[in-house]
N, C-alpha and C. Protein backbone atom coordinates (compact mmCIF):
# COMPACT_ATOMS: atom_id res chain seq x y z
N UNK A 1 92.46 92.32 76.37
CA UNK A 1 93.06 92.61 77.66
C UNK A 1 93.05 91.36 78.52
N UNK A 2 93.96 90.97 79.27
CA UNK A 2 94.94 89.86 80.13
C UNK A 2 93.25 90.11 81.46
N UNK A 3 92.85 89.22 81.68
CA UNK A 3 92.22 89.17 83.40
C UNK A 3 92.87 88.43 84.05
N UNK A 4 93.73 89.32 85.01
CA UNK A 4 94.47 87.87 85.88
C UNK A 4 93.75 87.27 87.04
N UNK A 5 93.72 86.13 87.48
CA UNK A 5 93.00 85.40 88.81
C UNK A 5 94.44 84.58 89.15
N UNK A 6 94.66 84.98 90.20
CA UNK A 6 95.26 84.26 91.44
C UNK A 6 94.93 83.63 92.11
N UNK A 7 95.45 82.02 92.05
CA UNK A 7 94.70 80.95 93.18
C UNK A 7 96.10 80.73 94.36
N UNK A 8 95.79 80.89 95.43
CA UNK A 8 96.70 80.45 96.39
C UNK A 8 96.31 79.62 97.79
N UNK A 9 97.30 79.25 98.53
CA UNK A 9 96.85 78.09 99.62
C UNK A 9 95.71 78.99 100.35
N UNK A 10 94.73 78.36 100.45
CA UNK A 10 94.02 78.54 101.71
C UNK A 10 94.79 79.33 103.28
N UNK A 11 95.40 78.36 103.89
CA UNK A 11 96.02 78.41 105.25
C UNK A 11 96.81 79.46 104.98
N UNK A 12 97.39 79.09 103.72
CA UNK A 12 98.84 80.22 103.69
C UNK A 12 98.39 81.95 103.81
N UNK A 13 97.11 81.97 103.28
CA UNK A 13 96.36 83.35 102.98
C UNK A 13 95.86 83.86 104.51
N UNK A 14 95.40 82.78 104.70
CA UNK A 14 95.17 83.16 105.69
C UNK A 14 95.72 83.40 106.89
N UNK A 15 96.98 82.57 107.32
CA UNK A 15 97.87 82.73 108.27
C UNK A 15 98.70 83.20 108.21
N UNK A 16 99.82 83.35 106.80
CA UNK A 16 101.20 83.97 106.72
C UNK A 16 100.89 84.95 106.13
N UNK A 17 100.58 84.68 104.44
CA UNK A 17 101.08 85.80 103.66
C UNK A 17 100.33 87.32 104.07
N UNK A 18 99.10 86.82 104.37
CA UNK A 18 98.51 88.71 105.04
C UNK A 18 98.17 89.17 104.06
N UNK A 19 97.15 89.13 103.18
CA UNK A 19 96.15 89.79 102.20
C UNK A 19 97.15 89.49 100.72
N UNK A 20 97.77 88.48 100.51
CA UNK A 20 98.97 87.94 99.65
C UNK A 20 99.70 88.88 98.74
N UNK A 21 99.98 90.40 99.61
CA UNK A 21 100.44 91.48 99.49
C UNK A 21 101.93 91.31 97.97
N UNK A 22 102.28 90.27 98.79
CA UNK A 22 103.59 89.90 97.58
C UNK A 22 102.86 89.66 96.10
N UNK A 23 102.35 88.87 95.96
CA UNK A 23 101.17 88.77 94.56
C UNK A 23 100.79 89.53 93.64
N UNK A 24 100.49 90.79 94.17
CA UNK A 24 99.67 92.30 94.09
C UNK A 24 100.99 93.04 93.79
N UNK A 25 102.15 92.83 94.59
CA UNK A 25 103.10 94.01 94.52
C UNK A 25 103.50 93.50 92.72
N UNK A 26 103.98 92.34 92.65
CA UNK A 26 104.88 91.44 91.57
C UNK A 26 103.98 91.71 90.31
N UNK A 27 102.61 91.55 90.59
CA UNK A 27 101.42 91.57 89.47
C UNK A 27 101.86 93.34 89.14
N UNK A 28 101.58 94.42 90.42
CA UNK A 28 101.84 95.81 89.84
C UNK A 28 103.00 95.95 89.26
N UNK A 29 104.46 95.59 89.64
CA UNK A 29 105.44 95.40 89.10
C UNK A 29 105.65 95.19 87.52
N UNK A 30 105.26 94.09 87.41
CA UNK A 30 105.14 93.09 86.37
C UNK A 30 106.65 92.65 86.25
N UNK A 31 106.34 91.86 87.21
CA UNK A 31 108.11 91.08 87.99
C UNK A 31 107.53 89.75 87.89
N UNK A 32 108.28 88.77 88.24
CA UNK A 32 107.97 87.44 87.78
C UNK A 32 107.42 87.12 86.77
N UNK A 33 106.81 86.16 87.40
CA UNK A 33 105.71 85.43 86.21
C UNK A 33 104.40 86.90 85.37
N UNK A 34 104.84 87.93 86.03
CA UNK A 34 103.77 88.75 85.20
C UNK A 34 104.35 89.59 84.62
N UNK A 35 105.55 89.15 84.08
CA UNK A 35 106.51 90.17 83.47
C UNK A 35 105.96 89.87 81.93
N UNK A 36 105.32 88.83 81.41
CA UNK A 36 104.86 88.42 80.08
C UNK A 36 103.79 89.97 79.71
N UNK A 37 103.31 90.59 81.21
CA UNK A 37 101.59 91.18 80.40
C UNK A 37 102.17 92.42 80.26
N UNK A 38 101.48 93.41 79.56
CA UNK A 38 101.43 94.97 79.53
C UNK A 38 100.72 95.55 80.05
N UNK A 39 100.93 96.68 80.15
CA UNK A 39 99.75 97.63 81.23
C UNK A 39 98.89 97.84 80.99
N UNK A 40 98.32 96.96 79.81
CA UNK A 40 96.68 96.75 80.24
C UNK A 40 95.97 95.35 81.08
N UNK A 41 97.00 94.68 81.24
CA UNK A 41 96.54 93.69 82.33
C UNK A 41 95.74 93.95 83.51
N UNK A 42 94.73 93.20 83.77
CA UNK A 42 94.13 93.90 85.16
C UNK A 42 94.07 92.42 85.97
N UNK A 43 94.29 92.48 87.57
CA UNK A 43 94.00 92.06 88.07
C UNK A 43 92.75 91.92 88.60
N UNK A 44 91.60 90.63 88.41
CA UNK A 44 90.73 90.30 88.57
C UNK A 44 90.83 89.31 89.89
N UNK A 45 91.20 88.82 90.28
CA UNK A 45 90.83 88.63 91.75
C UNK A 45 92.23 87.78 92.17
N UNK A 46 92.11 87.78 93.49
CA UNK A 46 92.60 86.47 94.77
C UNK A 46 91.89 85.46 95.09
N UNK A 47 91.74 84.01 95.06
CA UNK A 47 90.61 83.23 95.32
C UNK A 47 91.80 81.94 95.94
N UNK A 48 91.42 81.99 97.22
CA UNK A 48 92.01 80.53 97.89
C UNK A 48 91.84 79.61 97.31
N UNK A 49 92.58 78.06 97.40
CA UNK A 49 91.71 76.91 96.92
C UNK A 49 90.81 76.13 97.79
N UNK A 50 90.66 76.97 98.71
CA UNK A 50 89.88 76.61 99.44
C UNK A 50 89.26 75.39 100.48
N UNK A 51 90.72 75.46 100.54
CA UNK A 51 91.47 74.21 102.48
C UNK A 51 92.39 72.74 101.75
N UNK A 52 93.13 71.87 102.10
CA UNK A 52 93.19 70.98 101.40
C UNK A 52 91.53 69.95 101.68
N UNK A 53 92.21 69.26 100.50
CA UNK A 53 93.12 69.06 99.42
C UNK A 53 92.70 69.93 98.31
N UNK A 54 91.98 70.95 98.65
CA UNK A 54 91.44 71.48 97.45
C UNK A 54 90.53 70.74 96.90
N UNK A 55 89.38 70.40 97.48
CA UNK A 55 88.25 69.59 96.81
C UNK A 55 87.07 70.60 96.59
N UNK A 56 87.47 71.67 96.65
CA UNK A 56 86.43 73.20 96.50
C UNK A 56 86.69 73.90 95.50
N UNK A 57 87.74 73.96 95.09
CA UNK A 57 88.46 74.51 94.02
C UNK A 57 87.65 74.86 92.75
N UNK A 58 86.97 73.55 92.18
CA UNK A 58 85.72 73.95 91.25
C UNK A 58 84.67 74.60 91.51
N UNK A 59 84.21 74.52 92.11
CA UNK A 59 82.71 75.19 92.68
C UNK A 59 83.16 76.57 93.01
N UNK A 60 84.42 76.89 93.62
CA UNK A 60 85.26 78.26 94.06
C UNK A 60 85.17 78.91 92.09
N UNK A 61 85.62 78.17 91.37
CA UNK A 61 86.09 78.86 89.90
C UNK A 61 84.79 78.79 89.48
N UNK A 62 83.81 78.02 89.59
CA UNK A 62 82.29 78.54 89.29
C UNK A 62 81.77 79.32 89.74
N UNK A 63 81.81 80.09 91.17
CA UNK A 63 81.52 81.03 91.88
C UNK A 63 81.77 82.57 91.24
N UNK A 64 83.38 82.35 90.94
CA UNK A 64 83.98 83.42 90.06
C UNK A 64 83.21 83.48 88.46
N UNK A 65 83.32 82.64 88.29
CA UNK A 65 82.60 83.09 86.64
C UNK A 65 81.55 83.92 86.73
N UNK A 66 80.57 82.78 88.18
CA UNK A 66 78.90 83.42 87.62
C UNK A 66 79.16 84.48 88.23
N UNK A 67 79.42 85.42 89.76
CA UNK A 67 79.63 86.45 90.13
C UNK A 67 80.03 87.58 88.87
N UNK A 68 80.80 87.62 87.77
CA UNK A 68 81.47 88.35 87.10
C UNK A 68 80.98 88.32 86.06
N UNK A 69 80.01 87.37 85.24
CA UNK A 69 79.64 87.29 84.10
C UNK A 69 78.63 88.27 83.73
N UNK A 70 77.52 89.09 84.95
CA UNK A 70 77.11 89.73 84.32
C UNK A 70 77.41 91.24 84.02
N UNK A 71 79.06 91.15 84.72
CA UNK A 71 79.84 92.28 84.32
C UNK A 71 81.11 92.24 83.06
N UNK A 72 80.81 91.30 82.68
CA UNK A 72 81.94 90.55 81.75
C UNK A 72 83.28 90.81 81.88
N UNK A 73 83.57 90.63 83.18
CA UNK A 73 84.58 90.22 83.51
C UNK A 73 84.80 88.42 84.10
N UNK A 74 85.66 88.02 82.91
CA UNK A 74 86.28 86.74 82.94
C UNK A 74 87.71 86.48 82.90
N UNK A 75 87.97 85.82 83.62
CA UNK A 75 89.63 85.11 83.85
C UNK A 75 89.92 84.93 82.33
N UNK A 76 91.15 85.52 82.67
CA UNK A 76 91.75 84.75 80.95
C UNK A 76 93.03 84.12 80.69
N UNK A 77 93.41 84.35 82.27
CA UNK A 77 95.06 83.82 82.69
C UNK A 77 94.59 83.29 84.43
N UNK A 78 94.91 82.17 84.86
CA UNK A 78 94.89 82.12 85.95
C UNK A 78 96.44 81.50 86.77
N UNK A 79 96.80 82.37 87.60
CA UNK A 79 98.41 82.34 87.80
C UNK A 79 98.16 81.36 89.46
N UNK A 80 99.35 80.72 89.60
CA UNK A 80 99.16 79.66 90.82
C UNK A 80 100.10 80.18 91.97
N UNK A 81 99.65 80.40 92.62
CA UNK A 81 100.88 81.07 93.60
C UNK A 81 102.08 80.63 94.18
N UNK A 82 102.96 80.88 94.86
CA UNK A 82 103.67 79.97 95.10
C UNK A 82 103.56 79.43 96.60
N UNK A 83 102.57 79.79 97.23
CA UNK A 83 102.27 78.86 98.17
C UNK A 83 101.76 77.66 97.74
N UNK A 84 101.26 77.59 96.85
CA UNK A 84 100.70 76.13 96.14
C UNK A 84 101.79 75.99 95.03
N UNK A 85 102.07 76.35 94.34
CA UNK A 85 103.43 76.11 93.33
C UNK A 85 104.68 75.52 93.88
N UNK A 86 104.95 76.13 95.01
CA UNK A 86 105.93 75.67 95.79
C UNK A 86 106.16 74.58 96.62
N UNK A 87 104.74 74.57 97.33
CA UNK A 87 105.21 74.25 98.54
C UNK A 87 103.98 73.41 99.31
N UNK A 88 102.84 72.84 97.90
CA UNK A 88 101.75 72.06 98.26
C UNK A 88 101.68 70.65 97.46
N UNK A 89 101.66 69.64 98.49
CA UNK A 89 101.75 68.68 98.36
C UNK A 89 100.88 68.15 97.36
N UNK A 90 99.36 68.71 97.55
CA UNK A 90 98.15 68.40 96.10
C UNK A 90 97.87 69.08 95.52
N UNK A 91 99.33 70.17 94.57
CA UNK A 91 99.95 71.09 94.18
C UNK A 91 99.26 70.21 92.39
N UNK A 92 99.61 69.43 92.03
CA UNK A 92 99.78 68.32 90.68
C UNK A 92 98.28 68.12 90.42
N UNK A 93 97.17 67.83 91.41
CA UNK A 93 95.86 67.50 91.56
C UNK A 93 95.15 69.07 91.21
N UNK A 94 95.34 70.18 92.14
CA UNK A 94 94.70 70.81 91.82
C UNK A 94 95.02 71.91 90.58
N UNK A 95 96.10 71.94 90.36
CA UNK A 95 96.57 72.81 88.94
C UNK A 95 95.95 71.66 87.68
N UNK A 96 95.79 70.73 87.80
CA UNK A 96 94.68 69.71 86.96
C UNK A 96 93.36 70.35 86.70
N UNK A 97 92.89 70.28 88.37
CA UNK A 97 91.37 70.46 88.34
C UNK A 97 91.23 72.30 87.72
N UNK A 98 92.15 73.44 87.98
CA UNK A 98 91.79 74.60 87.33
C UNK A 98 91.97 74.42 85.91
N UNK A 99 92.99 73.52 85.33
CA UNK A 99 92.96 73.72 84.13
C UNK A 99 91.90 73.02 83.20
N UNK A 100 91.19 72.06 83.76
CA UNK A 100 90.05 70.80 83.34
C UNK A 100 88.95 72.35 83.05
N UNK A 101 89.02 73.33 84.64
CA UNK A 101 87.44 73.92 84.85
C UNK A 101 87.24 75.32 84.24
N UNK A 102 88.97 76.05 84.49
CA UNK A 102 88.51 77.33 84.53
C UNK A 102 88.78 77.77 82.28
N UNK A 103 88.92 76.98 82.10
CA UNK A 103 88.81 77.00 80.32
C UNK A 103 90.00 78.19 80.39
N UNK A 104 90.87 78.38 81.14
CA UNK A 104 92.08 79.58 80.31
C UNK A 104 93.49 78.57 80.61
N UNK A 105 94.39 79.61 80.30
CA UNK A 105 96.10 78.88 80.56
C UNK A 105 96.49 79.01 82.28
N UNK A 106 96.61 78.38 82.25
CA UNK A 106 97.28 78.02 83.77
C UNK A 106 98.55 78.36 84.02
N UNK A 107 99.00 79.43 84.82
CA UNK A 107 100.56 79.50 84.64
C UNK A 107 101.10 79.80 86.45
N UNK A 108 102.23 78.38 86.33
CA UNK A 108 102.84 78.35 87.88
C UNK A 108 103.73 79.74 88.19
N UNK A 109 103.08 80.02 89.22
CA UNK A 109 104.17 81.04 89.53
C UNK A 109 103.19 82.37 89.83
N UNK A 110 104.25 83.28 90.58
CA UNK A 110 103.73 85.10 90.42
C UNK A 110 104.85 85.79 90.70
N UNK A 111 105.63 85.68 91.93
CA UNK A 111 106.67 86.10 91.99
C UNK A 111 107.89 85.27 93.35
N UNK A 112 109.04 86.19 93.30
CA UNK A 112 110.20 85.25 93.96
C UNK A 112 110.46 85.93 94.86
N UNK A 113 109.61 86.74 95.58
CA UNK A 113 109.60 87.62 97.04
C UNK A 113 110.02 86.80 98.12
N UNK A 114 110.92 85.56 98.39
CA UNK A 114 111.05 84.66 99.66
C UNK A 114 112.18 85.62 100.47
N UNK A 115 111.81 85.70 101.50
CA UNK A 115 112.76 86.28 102.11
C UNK A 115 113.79 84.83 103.05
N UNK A 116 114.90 85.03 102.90
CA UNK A 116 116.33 84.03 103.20
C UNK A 116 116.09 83.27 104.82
N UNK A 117 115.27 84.15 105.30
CA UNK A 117 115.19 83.29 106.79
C UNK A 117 113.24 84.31 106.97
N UNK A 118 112.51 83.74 106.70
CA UNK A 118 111.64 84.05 107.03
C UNK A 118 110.87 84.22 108.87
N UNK A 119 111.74 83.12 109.24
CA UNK A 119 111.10 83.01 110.70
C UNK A 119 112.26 82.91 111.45
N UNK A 120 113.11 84.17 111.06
CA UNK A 120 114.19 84.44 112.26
C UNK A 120 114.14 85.65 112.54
């Protein structure tokens, strides 16, 4: 069975997207990028990268392991959101550092929920 972990911007989580509701819908869906899993996929968490430049990012994916390990639940897919996929400048740096730390496949993307004028 698929454990998905979602890493997304810090700021963005916290200021725009609003509990990164789009993520969750696309993951239940299995629209976008999570159109690969079957319905035994489970979503295993949301985890910011925790401010730029993302210099937390490891210690954040160590946090997750040990928290979950003595329930054996482990990441086995970790998906990049598109606040950082899109639209983060140390976007290249930190999809590095998850794939160096968190030992699974790294995959850009979750879903294409942009709405055409967001701030009109």
């Amino acid at each position: 069975m698929e454990k998905i972990l979602i890493v997304g911007c810090k700021n963005t989580m916290d200021d725009v997207c609003i509990g990164c509701s789009r993520c969750m819908v696309a993951f239940n869906r299995r629209e976008g990028a999570f159109e690969r899993y079957g319905e035994d996929a489970e979503l295993l968490g949301l985890l910011n990268c925790g401010g730029c430049p993302g210099a937390s990012i490891v210690p954040r994916l160590i946090q997750v392991k040990l928290w979950n390990m003595p329930l054996g639940e482990m990441p086995t897919k970790v998906h990049i959101a598109p606040c950082i996929a899109d639209h983060c400048p140390h976007a290249d740096d930190l999809v590095t550092k998850i794939q160096v730390k968190s030992g699974c496949e790294v995959v850009m993307g979750c879903h294409a929920y942009v709405p055409e004028k967001i701030y009109v």
